[in-house]
C-alpha atoms as a PDB file:
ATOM      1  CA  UNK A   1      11.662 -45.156  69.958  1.00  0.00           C
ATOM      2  CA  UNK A   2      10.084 -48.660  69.379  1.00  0.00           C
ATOM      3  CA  UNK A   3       6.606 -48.647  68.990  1.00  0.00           C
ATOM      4  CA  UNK A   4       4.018 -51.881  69.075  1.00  0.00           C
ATOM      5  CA  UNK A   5       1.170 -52.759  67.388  1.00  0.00           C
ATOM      6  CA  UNK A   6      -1.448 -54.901  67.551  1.00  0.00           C
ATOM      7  CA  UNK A   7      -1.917 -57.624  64.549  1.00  0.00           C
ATOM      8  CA  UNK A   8      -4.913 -60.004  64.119  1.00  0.00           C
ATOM      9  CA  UNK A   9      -3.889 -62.827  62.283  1.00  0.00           C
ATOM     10  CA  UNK A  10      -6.890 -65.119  60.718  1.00  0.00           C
ATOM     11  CA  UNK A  11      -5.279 -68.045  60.200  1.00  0.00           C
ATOM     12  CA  UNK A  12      -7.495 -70.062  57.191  1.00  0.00           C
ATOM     13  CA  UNK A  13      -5.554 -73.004  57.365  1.00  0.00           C
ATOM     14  CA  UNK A  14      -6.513 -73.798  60.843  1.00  0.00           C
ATOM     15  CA  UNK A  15      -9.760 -71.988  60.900  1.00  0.00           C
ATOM     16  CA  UNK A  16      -7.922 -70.093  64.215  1.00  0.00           C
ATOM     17  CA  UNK A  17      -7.382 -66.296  64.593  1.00  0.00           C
ATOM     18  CA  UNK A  18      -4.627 -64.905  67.082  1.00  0.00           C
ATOM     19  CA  UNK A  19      -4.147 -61.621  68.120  1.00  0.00           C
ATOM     20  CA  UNK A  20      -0.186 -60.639  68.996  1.00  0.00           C
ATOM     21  CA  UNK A  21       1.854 -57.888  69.758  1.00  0.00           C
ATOM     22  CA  UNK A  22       4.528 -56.790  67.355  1.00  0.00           C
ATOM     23  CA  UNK A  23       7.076 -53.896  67.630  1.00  0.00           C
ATOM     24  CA  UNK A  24       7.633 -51.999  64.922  1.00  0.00           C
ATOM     25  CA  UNK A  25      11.272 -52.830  64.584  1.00  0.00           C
ATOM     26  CA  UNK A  26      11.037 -56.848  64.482  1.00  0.00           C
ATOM     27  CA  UNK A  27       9.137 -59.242  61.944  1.00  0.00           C
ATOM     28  CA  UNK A  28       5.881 -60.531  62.658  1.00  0.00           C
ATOM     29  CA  UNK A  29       6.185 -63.873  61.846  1.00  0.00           C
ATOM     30  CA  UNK A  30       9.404 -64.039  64.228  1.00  0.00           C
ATOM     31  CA  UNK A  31       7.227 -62.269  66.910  1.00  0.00           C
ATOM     32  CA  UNK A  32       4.576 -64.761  66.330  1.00  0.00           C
ATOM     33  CA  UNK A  33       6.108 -68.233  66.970  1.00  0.00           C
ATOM     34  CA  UNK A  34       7.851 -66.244  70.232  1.00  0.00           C
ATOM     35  CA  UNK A  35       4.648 -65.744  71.268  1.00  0.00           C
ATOM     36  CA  UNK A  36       2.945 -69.848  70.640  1.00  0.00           C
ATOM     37  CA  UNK A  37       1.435 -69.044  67.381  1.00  0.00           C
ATOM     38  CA  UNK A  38       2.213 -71.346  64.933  1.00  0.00           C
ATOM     39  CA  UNK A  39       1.778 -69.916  61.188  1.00  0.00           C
ATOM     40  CA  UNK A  40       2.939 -71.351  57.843  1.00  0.00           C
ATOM     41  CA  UNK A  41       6.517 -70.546  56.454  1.00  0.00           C
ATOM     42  CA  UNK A  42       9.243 -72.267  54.739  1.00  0.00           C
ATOM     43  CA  UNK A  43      12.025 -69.921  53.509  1.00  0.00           C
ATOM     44  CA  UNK A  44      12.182 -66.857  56.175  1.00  0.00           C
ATOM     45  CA  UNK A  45      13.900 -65.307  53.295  1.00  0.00           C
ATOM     46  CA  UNK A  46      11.192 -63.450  51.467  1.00  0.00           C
ATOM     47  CA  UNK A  47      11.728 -65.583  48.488  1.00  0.00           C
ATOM     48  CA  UNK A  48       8.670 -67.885  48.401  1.00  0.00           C
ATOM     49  CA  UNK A  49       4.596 -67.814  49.502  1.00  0.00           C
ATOM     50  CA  UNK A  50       4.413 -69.833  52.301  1.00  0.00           C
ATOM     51  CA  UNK A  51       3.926 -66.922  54.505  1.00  0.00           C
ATOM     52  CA  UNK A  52       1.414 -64.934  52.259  1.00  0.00           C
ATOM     53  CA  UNK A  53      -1.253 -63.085  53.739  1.00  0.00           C
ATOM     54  CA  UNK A  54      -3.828 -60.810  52.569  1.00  0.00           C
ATOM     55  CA  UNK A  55      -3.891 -57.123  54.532  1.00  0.00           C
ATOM     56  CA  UNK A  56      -7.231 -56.728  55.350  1.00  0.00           C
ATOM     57  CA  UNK A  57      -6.391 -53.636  57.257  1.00  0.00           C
ATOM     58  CA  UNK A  58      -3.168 -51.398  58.397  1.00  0.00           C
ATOM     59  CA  UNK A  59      -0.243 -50.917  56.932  1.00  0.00           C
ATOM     60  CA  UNK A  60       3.385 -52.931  56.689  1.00  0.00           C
ATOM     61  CA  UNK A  61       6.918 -52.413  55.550  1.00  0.00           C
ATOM     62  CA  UNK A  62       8.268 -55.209  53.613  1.00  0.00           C
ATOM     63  CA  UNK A  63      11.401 -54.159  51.549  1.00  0.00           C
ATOM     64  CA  UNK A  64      13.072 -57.621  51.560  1.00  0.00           C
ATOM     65  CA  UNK A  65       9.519 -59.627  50.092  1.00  0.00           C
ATOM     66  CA  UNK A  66      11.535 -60.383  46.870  1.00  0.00           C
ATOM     67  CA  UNK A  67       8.815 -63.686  46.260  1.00  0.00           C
ATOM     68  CA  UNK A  68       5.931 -61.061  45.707  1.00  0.00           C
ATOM     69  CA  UNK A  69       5.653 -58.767  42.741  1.00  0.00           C
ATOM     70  CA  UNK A  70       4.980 -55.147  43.045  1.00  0.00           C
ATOM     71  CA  UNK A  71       1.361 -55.893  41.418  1.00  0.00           C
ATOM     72  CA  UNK A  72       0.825 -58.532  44.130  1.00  0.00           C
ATOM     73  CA  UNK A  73       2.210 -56.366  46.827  1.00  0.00           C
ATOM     74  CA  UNK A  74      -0.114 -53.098  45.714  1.00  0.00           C
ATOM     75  CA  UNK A  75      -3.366 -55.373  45.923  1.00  0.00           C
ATOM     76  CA  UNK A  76      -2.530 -56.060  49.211  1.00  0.00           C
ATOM     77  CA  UNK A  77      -0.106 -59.020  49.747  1.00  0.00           C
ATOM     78  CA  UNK A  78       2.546 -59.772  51.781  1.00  0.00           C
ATOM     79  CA  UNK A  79       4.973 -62.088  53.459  1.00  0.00           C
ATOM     80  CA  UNK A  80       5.032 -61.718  57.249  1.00  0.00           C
ATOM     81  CA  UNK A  81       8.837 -63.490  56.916  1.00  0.00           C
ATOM     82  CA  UNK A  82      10.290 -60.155  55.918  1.00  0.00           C
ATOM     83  CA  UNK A  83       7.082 -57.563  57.396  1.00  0.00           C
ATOM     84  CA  UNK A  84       7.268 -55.200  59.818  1.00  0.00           C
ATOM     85  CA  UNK A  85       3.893 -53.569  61.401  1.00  0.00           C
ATOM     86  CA  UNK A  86       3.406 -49.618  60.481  1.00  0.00           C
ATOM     87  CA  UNK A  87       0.162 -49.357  61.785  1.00  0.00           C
ATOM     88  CA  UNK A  88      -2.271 -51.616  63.476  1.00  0.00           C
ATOM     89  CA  UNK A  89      -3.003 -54.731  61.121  1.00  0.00           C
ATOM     90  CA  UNK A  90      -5.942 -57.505  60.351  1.00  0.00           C
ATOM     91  CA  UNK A  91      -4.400 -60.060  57.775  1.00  0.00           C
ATOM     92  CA  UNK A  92      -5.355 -63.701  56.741  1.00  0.00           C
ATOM     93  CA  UNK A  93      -3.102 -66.134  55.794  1.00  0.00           C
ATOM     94  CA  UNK A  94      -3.546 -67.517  51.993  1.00  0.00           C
ATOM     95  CA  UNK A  95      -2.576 -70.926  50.363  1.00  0.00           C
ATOM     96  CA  UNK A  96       0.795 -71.019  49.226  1.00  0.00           C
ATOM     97  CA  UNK A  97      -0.706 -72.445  45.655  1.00  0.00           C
ATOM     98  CA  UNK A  98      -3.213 -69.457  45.307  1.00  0.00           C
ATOM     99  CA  UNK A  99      -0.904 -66.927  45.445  1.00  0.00           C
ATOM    100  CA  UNK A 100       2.027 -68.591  42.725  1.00  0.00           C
ATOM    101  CA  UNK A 101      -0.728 -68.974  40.908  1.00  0.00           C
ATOM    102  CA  UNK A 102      -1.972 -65.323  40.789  1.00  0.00           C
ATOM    103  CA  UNK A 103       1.741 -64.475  40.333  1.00  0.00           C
ATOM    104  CA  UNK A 104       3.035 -66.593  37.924  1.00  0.00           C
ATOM    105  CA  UNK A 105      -0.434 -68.560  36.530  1.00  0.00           C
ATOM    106  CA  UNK A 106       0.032 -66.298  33.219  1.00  0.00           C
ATOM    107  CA  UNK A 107       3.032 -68.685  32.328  1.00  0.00           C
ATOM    108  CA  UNK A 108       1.845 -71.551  32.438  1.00  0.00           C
ATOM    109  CA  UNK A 109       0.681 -73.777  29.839  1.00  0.00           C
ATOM    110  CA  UNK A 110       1.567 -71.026  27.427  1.00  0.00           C
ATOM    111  CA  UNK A 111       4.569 -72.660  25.947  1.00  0.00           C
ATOM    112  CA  UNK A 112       5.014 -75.668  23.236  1.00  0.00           C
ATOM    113  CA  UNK A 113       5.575 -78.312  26.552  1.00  0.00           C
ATOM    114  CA  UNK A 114       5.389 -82.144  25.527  1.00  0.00           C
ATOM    115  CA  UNK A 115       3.619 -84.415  27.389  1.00  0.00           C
ATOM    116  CA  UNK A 116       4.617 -87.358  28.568  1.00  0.00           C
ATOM    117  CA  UNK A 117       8.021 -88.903  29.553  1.00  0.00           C
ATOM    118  CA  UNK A 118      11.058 -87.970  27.351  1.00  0.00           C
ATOM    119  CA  UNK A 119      11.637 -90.743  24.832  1.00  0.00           C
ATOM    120  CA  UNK A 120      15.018 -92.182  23.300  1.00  0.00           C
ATOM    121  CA  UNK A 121      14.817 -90.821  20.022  1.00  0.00           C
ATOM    122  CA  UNK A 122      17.140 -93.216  17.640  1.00  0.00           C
END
């Protein structure tokens, strides 16, 4: 038996909130542009950030949400691409750049990278 819930969405980008009805057997993001709410997205496929949000509240299923790490996942994260509601949920969107950057910021600048253009070397 299907089952809906109730998601708040707090959209930071646009400073909006929206409030939408999701059964438990069909993503949110999906359910949200049928019903006029426009959120950020670029892959559908679970594979980047775009769609990142924070849970604030309620629980999700997200087995697919390859483009999050477990660590990222456990403090709260997911992608509403690949989410289905479990419970009653308050999320807000995050920026794309925040969340690569708690996921994969650790790499960065870490290794012996030359600046610059590459140069003919002769």
């Amino acid at each position: 038996m299907t089952r809906a819930y109730t998601i708040c969405i707090h959209n930071r980008q646009t400073q909006t909130s929206h409030t939408i009805n999701v059964p438990d057997d069909q993503y949110i993001l999906q359910t949200a542009e049928n019903q006029d709410v426009q959120l950020p997205f670029s892959c559908r496929n679970g594979a980047c950030t775009t769609c990142a949000v924070r849970v604030l509240s309620g629980d999700l299923y997200q087995p697919e949400a390859m483009g999050l790490s477990p660590e990222l996942r456990a403090r709260g994260y997911a992608l509403l691409c690949v989410s289905y509601p479990l419970s009653n949920l308050e999320v807000e969107t995050q920026d794309e750049d925040e969340v690569y950057e708690l996921q994969f910021g650790q790499y960065f600048g870490k290794g012996k990278v030359k600046r610059g253009l590459p140069l003919d070397e002769e």
